[in-house]
PDB file of N, CA and C in Angstrom:
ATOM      1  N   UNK A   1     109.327  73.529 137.329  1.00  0.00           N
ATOM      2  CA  UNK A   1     109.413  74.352 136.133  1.00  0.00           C
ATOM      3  C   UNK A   1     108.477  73.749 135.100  1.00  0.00           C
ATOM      4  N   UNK A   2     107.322  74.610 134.695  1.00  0.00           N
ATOM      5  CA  UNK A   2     106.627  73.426 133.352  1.00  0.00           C
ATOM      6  C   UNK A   2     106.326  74.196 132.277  1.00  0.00           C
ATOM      7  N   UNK A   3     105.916  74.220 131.268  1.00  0.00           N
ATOM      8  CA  UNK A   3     106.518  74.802 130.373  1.00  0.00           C
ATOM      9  C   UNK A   3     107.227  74.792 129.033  1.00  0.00           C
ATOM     10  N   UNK A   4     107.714  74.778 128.091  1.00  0.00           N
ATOM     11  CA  UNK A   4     109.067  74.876 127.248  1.00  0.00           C
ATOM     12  C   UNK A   4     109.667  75.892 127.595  1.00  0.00           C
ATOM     13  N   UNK A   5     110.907  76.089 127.699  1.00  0.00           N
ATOM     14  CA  UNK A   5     111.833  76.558 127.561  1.00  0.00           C
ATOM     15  C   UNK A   5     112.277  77.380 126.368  1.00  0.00           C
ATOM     16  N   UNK A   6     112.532  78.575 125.992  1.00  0.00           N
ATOM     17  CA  UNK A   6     112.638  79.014 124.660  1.00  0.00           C
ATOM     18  C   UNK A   6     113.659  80.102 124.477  1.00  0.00           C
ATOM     19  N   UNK A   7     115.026  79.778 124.313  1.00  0.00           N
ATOM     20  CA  UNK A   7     116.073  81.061 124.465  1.00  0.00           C
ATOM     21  C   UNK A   7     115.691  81.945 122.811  1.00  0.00           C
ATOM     22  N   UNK A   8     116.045  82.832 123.170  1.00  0.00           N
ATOM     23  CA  UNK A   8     115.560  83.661 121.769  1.00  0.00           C
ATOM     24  C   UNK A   8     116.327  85.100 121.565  1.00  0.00           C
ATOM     25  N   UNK A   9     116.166  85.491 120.866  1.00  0.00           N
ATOM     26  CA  UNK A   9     117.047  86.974 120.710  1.00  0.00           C
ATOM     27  C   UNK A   9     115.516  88.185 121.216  1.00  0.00           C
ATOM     28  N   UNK A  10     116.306  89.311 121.865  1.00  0.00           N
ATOM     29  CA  UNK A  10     115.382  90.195 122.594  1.00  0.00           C
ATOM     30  C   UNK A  10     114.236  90.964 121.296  1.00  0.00           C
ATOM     31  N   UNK A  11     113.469  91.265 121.562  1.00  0.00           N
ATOM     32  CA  UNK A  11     112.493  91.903 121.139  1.00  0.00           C
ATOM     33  C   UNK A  11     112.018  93.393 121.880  1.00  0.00           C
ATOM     34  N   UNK A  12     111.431  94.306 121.116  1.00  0.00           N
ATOM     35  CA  UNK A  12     111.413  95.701 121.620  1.00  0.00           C
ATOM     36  C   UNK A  12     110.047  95.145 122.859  1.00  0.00           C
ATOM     37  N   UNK A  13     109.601  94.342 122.614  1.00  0.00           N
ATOM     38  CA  UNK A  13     108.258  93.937 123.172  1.00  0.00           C
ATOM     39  C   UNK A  13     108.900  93.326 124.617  1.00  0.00           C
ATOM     40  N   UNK A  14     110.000  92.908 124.732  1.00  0.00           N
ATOM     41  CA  UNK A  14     110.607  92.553 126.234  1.00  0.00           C
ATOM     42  C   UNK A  14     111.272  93.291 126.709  1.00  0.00           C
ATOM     43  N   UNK A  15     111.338  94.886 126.821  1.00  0.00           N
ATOM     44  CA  UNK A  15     112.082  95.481 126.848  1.00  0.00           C
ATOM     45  C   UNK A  15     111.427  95.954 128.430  1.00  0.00           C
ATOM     46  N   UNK A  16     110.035  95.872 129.010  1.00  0.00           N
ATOM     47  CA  UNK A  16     110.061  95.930 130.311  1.00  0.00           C
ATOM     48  C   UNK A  16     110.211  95.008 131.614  1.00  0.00           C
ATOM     49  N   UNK A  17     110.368  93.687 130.729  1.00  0.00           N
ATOM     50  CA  UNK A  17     110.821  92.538 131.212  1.00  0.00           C
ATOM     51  C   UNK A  17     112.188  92.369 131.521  1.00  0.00           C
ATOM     52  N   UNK A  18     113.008  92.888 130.690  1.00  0.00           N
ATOM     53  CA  UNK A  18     114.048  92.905 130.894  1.00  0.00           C
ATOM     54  C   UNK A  18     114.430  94.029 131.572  1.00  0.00           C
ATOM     55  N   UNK A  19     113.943  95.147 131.784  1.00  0.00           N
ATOM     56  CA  UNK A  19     114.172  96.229 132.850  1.00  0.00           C
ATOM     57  C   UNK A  19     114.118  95.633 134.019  1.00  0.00           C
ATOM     58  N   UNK A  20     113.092  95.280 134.736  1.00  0.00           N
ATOM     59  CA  UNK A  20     112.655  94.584 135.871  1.00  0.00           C
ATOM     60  C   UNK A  20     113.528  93.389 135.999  1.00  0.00           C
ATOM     61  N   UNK A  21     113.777  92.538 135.256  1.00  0.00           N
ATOM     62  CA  UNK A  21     114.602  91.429 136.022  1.00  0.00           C
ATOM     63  C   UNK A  21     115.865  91.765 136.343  1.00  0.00           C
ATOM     64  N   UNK A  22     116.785  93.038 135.059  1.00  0.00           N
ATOM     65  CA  UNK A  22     117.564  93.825 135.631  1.00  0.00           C
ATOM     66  C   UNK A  22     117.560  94.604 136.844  1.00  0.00           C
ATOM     67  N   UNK A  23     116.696  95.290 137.096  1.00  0.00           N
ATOM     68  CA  UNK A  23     116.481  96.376 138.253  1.00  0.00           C
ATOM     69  C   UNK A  23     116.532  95.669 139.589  1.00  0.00           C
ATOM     70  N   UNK A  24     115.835  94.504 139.697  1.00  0.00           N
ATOM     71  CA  UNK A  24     115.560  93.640 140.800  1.00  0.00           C
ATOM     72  C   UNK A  24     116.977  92.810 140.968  1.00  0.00           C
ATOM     73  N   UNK A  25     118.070  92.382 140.059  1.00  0.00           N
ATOM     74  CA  UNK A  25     118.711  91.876 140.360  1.00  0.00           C
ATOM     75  C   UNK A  25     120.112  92.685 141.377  1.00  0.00           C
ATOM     76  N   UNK A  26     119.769  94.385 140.273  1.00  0.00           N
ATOM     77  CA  UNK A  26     120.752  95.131 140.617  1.00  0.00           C
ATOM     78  C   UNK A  26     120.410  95.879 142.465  1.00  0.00           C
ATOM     79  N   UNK A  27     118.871  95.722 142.598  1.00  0.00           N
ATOM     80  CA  UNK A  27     118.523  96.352 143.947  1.00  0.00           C
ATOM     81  C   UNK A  27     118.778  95.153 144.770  1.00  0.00           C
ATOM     82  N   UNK A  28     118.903  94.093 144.489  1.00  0.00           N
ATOM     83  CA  UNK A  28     119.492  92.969 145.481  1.00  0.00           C
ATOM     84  C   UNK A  28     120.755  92.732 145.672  1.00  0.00           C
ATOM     85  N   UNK A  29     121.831  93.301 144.974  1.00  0.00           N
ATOM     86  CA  UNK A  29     123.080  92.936 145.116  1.00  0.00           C
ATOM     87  C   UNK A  29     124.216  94.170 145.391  1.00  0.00           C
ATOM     88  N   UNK A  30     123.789  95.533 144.605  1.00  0.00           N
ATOM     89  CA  UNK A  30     124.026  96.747 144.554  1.00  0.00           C
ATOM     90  C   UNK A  30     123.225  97.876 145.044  1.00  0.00           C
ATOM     91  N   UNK A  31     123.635  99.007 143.946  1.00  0.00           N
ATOM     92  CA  UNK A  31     123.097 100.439 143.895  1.00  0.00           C
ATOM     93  C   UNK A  31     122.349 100.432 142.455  1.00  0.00           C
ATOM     94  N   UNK A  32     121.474 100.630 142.424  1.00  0.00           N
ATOM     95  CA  UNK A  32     121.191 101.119 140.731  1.00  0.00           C
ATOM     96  C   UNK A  32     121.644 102.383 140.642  1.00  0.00           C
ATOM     97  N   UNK A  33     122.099 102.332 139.490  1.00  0.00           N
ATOM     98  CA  UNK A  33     123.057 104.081 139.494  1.00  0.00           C
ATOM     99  C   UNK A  33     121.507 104.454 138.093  1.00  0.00           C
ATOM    100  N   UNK A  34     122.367 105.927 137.813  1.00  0.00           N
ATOM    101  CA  UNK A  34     121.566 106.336 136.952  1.00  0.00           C
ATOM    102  C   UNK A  34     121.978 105.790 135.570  1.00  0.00           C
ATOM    103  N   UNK A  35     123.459 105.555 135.532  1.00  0.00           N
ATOM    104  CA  UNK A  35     123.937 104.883 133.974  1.00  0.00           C
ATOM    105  C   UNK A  35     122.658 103.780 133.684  1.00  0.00           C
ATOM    106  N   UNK A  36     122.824 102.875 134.468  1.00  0.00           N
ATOM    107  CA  UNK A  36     122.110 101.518 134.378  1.00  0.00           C
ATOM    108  C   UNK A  36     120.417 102.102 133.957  1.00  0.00           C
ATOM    109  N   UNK A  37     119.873 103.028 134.593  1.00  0.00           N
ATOM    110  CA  UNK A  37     118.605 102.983 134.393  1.00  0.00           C
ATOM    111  C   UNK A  37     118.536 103.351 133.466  1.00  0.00           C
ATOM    112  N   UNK A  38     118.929 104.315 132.722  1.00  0.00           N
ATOM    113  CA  UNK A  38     119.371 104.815 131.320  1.00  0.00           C
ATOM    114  C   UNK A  38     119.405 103.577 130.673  1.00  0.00           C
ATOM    115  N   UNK A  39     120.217 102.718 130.455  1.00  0.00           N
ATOM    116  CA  UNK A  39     120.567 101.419 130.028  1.00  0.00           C
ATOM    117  C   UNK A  39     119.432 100.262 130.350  1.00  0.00           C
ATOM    118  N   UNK A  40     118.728 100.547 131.086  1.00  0.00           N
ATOM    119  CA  UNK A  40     117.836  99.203 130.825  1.00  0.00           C
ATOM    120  C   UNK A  40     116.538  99.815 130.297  1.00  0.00           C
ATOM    121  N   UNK A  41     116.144 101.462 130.776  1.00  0.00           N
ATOM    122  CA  UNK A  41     114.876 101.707 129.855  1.00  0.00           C
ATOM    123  C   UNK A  41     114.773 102.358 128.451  1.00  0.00           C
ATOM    124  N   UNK A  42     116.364 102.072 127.711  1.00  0.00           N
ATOM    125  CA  UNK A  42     116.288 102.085 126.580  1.00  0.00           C
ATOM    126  C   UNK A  42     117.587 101.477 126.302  1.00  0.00           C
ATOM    127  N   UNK A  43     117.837  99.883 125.941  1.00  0.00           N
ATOM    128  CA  UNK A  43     118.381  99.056 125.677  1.00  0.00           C
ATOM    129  C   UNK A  43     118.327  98.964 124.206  1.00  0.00           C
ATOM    130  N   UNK A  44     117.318  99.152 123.428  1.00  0.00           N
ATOM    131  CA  UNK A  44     118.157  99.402 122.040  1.00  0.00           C
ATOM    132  C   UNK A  44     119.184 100.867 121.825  1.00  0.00           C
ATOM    133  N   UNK A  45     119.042 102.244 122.181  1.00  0.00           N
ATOM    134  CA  UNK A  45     119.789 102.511 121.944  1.00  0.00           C
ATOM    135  C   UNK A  45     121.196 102.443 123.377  1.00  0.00           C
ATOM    136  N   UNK A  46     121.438 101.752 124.101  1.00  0.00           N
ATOM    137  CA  UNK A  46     122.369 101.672 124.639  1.00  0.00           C
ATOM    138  C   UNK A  46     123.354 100.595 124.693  1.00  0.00           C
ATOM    139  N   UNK A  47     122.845  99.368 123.793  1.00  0.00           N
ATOM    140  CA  UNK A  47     123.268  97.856 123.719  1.00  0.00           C
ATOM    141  C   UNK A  47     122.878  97.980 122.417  1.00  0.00           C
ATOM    142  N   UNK A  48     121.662  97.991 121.912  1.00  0.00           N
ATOM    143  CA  UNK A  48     121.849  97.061 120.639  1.00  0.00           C
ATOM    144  C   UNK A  48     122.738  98.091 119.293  1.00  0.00           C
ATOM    145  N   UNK A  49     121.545  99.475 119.344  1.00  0.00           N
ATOM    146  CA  UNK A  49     122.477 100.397 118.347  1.00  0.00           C
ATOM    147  C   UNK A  49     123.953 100.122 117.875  1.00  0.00           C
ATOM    148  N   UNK A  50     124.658 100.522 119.610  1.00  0.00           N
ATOM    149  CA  UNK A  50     126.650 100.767 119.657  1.00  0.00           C
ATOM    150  C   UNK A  50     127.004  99.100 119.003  1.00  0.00           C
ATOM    151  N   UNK A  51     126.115  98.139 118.734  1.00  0.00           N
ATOM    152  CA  UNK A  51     126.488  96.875 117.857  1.00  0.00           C
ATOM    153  C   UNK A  51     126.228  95.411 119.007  1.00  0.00           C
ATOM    154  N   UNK A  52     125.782  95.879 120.043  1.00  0.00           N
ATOM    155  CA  UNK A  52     125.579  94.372 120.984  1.00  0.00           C
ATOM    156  C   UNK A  52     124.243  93.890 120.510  1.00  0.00           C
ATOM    157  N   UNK A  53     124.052  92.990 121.779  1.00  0.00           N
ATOM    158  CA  UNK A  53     122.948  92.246 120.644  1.00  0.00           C
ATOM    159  C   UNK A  53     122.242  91.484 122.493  1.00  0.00           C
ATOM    160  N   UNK A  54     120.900  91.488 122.881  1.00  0.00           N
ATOM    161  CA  UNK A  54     120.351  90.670 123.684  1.00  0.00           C
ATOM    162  C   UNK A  54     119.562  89.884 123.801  1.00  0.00           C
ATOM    163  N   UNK A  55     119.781  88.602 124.575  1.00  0.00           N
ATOM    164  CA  UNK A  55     118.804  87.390 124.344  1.00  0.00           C
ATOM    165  C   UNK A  55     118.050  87.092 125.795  1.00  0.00           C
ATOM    166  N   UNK A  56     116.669  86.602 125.241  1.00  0.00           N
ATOM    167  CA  UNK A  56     116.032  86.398 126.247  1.00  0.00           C
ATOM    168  C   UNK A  56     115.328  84.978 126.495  1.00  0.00           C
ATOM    169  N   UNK A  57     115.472  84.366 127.292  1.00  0.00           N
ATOM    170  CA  UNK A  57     115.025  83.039 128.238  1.00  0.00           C
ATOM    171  C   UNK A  57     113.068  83.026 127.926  1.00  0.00           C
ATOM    172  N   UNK A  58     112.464  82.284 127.703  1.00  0.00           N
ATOM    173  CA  UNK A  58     110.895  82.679 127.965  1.00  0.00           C
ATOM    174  C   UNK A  58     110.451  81.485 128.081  1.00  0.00           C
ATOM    175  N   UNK A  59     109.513  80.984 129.160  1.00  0.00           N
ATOM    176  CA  UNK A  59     108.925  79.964 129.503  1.00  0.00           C
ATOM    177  C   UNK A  59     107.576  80.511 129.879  1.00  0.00           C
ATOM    178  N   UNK A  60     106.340  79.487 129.268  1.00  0.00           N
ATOM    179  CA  UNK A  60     105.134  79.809 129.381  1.00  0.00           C
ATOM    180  C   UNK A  60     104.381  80.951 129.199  1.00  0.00           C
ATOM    181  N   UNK A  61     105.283  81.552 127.635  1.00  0.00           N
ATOM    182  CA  UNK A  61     105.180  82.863 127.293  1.00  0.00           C
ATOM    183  C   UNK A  61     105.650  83.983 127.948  1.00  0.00           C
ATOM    184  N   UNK A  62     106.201  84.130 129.334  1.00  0.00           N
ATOM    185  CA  UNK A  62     106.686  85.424 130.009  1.00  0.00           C
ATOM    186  C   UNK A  62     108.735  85.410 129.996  1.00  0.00           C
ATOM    187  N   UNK A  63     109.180  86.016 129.954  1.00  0.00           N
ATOM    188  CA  UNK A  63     110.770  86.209 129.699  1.00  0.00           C
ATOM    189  C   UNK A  63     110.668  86.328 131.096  1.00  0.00           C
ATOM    190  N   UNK A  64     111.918  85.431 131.123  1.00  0.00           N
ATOM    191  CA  UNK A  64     112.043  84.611 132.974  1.00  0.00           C
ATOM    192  C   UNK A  64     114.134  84.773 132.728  1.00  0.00           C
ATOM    193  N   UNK A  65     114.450  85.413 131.846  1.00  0.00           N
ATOM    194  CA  UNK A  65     116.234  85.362 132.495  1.00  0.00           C
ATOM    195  C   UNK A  65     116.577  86.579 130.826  1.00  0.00           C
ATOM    196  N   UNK A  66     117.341  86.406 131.017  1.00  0.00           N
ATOM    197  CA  UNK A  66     117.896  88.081 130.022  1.00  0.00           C
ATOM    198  C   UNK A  66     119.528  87.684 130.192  1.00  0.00           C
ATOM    199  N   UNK A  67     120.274  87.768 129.231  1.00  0.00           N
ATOM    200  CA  UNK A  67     121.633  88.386 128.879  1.00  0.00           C
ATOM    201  C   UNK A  67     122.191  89.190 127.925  1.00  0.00           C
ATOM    202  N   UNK A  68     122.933  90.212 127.736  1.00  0.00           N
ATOM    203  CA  UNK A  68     123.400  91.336 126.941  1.00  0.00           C
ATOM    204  C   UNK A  68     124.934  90.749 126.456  1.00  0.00           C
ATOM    205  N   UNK A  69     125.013  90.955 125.531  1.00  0.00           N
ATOM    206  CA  UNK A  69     126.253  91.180 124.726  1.00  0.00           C
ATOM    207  C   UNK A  69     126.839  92.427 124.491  1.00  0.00           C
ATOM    208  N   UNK A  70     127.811  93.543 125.358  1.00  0.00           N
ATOM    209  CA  UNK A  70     127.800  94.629 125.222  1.00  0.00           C
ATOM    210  C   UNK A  70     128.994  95.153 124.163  1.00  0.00           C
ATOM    211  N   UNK A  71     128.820  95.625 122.720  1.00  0.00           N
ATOM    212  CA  UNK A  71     130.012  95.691 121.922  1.00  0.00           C
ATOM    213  C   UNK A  71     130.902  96.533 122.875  1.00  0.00           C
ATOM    214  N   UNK A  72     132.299  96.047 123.109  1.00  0.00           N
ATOM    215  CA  UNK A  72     133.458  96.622 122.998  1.00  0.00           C
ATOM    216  C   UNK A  72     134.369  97.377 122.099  1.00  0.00           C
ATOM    217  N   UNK A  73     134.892  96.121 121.284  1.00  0.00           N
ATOM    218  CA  UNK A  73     135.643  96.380 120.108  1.00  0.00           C
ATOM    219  C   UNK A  73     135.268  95.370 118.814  1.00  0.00           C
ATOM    220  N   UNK A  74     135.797  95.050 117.954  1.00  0.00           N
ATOM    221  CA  UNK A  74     135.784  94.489 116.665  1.00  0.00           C
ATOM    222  C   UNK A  74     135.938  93.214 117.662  1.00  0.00           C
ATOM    223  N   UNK A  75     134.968  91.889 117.085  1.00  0.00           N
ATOM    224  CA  UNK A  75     135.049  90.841 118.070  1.00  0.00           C
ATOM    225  C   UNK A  75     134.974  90.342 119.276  1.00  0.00           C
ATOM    226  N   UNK A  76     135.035  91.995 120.331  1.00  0.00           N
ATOM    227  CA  UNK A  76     135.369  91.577 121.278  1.00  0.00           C
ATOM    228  C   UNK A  76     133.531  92.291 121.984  1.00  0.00           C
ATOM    229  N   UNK A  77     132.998  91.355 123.035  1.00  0.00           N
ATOM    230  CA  UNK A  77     132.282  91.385 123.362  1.00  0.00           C
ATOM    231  C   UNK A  77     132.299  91.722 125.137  1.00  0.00           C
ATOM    232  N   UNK A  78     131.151  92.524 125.905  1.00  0.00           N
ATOM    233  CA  UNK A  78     131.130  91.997 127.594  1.00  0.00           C
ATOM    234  C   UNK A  78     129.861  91.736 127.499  1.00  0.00           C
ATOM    235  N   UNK A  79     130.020  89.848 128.329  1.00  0.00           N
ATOM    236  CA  UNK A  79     128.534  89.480 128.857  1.00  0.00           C
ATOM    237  C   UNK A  79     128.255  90.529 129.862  1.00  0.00           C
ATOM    238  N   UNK A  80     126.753  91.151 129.628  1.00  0.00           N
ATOM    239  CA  UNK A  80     126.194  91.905 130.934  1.00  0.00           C
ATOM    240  C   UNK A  80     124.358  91.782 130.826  1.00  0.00           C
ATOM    241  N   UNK A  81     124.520  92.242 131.671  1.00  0.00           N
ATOM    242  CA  UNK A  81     123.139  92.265 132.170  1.00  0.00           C
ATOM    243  C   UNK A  81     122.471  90.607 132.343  1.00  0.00           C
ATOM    244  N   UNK A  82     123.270  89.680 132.460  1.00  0.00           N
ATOM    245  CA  UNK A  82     122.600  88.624 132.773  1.00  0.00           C
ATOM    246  C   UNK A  82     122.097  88.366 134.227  1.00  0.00           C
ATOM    247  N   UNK A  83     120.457  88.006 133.976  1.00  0.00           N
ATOM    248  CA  UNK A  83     119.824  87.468 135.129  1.00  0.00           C
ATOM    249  C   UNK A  83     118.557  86.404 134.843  1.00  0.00           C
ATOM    250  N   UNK A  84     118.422  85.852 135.970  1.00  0.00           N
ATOM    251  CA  UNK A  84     117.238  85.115 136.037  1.00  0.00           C
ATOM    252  C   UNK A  84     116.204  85.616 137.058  1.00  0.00           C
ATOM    253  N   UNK A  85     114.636  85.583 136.818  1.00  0.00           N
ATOM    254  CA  UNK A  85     114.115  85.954 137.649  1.00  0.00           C
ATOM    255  C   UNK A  85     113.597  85.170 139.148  1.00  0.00           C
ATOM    256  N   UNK A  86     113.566  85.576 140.291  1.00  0.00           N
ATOM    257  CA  UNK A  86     113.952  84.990 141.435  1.00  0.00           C
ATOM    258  C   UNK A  86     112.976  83.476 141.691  1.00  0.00           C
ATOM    259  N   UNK A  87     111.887  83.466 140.824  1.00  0.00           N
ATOM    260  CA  UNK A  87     110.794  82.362 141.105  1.00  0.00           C
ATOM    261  C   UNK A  87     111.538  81.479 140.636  1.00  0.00           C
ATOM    262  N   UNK A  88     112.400  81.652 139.203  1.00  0.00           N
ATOM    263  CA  UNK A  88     112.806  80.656 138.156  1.00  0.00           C
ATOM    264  C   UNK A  88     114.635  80.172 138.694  1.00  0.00           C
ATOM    265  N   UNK A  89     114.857  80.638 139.889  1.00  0.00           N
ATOM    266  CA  UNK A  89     116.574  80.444 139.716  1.00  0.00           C
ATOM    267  C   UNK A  89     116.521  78.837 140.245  1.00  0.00           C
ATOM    268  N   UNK A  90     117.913  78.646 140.144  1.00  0.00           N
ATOM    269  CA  UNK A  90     117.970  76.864 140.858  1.00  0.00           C
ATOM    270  C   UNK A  90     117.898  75.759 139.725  1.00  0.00           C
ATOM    271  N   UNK A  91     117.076  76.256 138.528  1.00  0.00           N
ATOM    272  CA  UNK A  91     116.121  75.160 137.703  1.00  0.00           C
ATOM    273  C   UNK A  91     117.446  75.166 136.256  1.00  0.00           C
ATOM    274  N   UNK A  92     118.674  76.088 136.310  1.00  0.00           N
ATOM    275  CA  UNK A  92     119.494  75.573 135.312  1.00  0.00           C
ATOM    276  C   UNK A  92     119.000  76.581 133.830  1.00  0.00           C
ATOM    277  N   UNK A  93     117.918  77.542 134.418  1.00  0.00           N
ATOM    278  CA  UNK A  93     118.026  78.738 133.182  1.00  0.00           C
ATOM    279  C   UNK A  93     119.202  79.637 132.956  1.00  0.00           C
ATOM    280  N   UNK A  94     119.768  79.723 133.995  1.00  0.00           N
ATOM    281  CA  UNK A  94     120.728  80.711 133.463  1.00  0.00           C
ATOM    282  C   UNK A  94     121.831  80.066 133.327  1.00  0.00           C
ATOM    283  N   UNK A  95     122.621  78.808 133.603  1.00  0.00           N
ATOM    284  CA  UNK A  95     123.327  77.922 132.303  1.00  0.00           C
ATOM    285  C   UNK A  95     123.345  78.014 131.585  1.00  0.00           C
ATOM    286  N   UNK A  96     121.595  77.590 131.130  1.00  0.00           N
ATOM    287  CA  UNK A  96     120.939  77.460 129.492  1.00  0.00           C
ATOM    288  C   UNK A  96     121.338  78.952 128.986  1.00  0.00           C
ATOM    289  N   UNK A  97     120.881  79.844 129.927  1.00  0.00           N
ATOM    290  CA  UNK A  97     120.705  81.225 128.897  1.00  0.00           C
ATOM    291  C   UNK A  97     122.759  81.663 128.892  1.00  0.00           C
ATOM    292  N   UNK A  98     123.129  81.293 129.309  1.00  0.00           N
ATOM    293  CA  UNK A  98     124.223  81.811 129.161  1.00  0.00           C
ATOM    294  C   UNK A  98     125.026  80.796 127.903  1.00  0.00           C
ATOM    295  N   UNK A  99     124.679  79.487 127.966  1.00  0.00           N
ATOM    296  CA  UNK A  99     125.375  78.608 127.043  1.00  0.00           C
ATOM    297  C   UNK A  99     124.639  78.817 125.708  1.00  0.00           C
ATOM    298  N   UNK A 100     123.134  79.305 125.361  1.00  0.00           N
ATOM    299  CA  UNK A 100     122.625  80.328 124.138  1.00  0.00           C
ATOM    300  C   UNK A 100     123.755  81.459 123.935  1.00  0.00           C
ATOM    301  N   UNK A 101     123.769  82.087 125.000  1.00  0.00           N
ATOM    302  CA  UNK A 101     124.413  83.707 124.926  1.00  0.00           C
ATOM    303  C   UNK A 101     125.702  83.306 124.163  1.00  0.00           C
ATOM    304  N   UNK A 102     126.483  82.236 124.438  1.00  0.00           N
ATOM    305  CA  UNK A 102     128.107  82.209 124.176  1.00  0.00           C
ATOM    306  C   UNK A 102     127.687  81.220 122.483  1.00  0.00           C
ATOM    307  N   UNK A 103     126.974  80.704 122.720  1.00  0.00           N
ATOM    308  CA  UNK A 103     127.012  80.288 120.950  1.00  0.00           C
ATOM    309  C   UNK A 103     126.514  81.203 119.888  1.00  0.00           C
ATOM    310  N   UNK A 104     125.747  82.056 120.406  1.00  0.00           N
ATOM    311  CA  UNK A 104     125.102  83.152 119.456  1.00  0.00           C
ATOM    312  C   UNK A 104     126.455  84.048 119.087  1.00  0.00           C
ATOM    313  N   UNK A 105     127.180  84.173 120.147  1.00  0.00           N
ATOM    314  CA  UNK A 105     128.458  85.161 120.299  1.00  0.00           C
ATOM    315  C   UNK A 105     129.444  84.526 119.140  1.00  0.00           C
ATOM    316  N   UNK A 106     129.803  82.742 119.109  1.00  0.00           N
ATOM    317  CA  UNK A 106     130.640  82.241 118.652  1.00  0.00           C
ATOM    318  C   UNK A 106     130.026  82.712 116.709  1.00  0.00           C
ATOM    319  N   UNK A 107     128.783  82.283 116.803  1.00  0.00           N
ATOM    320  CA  UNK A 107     128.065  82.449 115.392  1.00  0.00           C
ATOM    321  C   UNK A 107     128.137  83.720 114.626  1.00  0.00           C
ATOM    322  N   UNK A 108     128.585  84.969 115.447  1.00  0.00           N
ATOM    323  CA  UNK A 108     128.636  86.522 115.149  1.00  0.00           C
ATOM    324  C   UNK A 108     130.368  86.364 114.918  1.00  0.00           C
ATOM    325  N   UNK A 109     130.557  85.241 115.007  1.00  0.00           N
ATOM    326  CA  UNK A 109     132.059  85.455 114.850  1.00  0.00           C
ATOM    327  C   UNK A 109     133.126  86.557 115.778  1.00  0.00           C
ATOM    328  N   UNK A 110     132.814  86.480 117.290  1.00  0.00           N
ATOM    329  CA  UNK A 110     133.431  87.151 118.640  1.00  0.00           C
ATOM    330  C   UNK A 110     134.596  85.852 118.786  1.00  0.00           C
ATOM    331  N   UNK A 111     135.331  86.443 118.954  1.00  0.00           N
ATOM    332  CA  UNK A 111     136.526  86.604 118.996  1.00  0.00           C
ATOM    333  C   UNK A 111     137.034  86.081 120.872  1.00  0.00           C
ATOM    334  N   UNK A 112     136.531  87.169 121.720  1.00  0.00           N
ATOM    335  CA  UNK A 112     136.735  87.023 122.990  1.00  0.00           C
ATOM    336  C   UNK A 112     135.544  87.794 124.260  1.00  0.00           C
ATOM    337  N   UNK A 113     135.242  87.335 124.759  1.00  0.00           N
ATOM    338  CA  UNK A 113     133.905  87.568 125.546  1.00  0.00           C
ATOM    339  C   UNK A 113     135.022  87.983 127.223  1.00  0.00           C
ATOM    340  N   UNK A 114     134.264  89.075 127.764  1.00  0.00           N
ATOM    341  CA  UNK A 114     134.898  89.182 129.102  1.00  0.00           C
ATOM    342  C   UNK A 114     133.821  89.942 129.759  1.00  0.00           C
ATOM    343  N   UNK A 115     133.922  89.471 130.963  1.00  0.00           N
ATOM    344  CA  UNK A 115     132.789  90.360 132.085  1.00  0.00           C
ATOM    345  C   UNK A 115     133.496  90.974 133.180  1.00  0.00           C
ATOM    346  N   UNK A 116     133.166  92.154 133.166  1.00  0.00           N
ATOM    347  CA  UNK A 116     134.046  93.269 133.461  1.00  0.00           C
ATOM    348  C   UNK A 116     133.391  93.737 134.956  1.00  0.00           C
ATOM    349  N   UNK A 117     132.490  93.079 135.039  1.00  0.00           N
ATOM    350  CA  UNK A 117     131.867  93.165 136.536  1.00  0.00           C
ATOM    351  C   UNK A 117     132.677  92.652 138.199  1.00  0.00           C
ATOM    352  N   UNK A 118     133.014  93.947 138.606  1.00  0.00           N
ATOM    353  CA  UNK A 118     133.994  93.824 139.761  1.00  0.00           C
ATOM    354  C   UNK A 118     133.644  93.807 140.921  1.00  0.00           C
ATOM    355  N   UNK A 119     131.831  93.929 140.986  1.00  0.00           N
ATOM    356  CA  UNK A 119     131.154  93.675 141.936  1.00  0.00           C
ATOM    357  C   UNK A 119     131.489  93.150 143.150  1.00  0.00           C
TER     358      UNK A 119
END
């Protein structure tokens, strides 16, 4: 891995980066339905608008892991859409990006985080 490391909050500018590491994670493990594609090729209004919020992983300038905060209720949050991309797994990014994800959450003042994925 060489590089810095740089967790950060998403930008409209990673928004096909984060499609793709989504899409690829979901064609390796699942179905991509149509909800999801809806949801990853327009992630501000399907996450950030309804009040979630997403952060992105970036090493050597390219966004290499993604996680979503999807509003529920008042406080209450679901981690989703977290992935890492397949060159970068093994190396402890998506720890990192998930232990960003849960302090950003604590700092918004969330209450309770749950992942609702029954996969």
């Amino acid at each position: 891995m060489s590089g810095e490391v740089k967790y950060r909050e998403f930008a409209t500018s990673d928004g096909p980066a984060f499609q793709q590491l989504n899409e690829e994670w979901i064609k390796d493990h699942w179905v991509l339905e149509e909800k999801d594609k809806k949801t990853l090729q327009h992630p501000d209004k399907y996450i950030i608008q309804p009040g979630g919020r997403i952060f992105v992983t970036e090493q050597a300038g390219e966004v290499v892991a993604c996680c979503a905060l999807m509003y529920m209720s008042e406080g209450q949050y679901e981690v989703a859409k977290m992935t890492v991309s397949k060159s970068h797994r093994g190396k402890g990014l998506g720890k990192g990006m998930l232990t960003y994800t849960i302090d950003q959450a604590r700092k918004m003042g969330t209450k309770k985080l749950v992942d609702l994925d029954l996969g």
